[in-house]
N, C-alpha and C. Protein backbone atom coordinates (compact mmCIF):
# COMPACT_ATOMS: atom_id res chain seq x y z
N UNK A 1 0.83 -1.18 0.00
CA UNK A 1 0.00 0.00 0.00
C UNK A 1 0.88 1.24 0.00
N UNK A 2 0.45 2.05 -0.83
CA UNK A 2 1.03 3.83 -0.65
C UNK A 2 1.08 4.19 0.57
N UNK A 3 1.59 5.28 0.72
CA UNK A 3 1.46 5.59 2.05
C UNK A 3 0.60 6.59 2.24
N UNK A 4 -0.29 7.04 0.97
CA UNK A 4 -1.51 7.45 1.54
C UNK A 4 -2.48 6.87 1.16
N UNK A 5 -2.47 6.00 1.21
CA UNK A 5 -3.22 5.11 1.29
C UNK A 5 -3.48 4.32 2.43
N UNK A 6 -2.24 4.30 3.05
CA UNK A 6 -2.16 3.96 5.03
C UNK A 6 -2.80 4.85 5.60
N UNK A 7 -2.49 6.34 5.53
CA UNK A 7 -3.00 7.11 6.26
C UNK A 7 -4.44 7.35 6.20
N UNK A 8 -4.65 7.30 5.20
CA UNK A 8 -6.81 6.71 4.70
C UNK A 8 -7.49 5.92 5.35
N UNK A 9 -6.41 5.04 5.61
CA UNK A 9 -6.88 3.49 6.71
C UNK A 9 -6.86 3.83 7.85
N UNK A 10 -5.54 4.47 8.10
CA UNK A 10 -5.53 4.84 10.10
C UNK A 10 -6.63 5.85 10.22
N UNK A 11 -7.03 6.90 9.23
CA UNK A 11 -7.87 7.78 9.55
C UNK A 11 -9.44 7.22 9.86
N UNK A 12 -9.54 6.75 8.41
CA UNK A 12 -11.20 5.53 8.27
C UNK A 12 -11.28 4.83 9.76
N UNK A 13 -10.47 3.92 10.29
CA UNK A 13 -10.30 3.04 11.38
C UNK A 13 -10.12 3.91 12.35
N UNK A 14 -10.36 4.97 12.30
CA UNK A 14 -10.87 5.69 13.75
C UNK A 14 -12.50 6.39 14.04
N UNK A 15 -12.71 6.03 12.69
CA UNK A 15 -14.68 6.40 12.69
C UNK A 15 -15.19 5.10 13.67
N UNK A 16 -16.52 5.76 13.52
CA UNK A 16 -17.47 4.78 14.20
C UNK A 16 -17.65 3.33 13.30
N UNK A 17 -18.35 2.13 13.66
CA UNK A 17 -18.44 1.33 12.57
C UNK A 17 -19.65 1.94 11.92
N UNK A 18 -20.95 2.69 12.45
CA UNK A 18 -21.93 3.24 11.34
C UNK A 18 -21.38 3.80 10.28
N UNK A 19 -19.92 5.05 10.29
CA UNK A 19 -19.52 5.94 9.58
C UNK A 19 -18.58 5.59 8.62
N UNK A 20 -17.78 4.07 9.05
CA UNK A 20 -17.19 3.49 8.14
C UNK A 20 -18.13 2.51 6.98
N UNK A 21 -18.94 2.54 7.36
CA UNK A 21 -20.03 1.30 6.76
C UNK A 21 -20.71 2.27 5.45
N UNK A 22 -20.78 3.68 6.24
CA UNK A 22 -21.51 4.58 5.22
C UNK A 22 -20.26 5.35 4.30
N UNK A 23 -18.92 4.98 4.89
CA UNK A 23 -17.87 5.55 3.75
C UNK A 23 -17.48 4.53 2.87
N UNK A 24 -17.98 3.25 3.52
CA UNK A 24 -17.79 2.26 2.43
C UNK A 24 -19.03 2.31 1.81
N UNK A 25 -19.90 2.69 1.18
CA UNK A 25 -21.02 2.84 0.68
C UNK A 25 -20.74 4.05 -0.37
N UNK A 26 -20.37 4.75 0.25
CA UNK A 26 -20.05 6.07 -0.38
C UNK A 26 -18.75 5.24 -1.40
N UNK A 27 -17.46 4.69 -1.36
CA UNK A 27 -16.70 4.35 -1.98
C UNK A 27 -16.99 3.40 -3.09
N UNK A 28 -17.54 2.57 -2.37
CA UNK A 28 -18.26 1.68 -3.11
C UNK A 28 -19.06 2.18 -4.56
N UNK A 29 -20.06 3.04 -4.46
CA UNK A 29 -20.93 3.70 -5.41
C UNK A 29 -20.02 4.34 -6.43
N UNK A 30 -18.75 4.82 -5.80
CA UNK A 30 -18.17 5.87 -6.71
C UNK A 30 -17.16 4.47 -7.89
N UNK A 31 -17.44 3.60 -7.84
CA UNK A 31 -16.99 2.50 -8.52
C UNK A 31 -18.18 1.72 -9.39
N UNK A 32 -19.30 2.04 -8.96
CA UNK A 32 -20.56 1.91 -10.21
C UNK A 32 -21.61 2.64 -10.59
N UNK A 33 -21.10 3.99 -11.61
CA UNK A 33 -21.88 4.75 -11.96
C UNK A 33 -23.02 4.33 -13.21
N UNK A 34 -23.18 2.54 -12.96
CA UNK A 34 -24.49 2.46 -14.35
C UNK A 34 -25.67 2.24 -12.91
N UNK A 35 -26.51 2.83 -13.36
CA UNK A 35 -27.74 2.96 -12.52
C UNK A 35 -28.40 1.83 -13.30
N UNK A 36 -28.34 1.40 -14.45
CA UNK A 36 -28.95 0.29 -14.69
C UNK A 36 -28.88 -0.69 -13.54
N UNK A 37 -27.45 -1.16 -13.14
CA UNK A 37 -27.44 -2.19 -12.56
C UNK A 37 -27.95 -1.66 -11.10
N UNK A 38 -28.62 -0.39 -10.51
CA UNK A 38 -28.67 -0.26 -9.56
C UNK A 38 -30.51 -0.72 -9.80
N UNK A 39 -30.89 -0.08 -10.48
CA UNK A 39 -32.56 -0.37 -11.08
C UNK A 39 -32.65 -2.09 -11.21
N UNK A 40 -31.84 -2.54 -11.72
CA UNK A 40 -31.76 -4.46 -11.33
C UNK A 40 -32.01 -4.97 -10.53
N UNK A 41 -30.80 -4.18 -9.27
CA UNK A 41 -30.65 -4.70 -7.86
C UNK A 41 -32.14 -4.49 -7.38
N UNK A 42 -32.44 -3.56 -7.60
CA UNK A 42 -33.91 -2.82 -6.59
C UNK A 42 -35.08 -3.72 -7.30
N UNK A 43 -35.39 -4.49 -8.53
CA UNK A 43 -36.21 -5.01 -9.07
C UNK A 43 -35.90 -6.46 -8.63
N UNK A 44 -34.69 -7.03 -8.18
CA UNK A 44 -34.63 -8.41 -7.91
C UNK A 44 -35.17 -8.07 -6.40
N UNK A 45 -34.70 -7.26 -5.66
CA UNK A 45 -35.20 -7.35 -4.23
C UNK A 45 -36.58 -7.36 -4.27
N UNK A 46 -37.08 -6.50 -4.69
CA UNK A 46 -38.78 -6.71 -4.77
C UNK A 46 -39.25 -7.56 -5.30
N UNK A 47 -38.93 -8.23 -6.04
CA UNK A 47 -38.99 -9.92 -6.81
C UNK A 47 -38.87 -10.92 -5.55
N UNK A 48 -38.21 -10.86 -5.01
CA UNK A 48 -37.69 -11.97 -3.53
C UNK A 48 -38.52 -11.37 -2.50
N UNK A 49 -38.77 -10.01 -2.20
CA UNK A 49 -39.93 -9.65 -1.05
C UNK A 49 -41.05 -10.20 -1.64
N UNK A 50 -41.49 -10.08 -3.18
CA UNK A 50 -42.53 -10.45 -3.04
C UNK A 50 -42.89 -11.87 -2.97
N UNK A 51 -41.85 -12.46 -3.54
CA UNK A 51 -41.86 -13.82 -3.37
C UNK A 51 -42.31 -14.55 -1.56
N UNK A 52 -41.18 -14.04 -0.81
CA UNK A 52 -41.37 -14.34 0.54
C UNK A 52 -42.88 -14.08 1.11
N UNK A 53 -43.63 -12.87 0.69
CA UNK A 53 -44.57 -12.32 1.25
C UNK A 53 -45.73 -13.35 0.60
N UNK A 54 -45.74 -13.61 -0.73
CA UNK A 54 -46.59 -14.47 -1.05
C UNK A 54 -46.95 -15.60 -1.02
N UNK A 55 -45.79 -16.33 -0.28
CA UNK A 55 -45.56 -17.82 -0.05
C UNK A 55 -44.80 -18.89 -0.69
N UNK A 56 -44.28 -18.14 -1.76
CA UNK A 56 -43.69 -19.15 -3.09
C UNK A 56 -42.73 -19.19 -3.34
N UNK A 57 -41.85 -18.40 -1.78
CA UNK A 57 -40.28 -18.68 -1.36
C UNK A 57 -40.04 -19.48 -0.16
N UNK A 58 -39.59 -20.11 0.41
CA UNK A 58 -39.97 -20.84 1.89
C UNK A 58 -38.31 -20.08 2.29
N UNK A 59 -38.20 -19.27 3.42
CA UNK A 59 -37.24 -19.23 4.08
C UNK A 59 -36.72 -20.14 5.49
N UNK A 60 -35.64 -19.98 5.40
CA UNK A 60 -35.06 -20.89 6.95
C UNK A 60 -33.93 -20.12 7.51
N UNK A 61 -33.96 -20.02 9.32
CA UNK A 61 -33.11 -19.36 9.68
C UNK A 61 -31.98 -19.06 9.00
N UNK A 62 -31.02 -18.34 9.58
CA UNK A 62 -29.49 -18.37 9.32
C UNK A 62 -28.77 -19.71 9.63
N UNK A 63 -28.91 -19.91 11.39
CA UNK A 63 -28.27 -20.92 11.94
C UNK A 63 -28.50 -22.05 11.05
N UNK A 64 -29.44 -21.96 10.55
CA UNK A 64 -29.43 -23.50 9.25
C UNK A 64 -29.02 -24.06 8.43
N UNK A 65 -29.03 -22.40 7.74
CA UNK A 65 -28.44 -22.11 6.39
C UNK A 65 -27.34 -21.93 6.36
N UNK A 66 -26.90 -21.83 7.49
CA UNK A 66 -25.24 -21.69 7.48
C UNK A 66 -24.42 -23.38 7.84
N UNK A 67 -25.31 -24.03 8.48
CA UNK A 67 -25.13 -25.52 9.17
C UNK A 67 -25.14 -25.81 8.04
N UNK A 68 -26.03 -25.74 6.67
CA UNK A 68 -26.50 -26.64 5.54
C UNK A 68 -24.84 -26.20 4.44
N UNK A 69 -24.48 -25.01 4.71
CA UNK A 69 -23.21 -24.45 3.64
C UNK A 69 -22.12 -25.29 4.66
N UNK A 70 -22.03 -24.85 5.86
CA UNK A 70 -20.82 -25.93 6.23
C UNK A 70 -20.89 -27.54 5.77
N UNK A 71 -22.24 -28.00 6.41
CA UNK A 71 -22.03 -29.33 5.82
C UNK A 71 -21.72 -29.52 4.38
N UNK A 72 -22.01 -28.82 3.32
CA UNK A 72 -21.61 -29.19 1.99
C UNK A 72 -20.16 -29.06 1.98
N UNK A 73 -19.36 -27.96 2.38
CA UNK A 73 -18.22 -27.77 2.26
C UNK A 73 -17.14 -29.25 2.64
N UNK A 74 -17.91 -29.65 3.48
CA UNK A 74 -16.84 -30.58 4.24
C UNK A 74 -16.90 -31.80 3.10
């Protein structure tokens, strides 16, 4: 890493985690200016809410779903 690029880090890593979460958001965005793919994202989520809400997604905890990815891994 540059070395200002260190100093970005020691600075960032002294915010709050809300303020780093929202400068990674902020950084993040400035790396995908097609709003297409942002209009995607927002049309698949409402695709999967509505799915869940209507019945014709079945969800399962985390603790499950995470038990069910470990067991495959192994």
């Amino acid at each position: 890493m540059g070395r200002k690029l260190e100093l970005l880090e020691a600075e960032a890593l002294q915010l709050t985690a809300g303020e780093r979460a929202a400068f990674a958001q902020l950084l993040l965005a400035s790396l995908d200016q097609d709003s297409d793919i942002e209009e995607s994202w927002a049309a698949e989520t409402e695709r999967r809410i509505s799915g869940i809400e209507c019945g014709a997604v079945q969800t399962i905890p985390i603790a499950e779903a995470l038990a069910q990815v470990r067991a495959s891994l192994k």
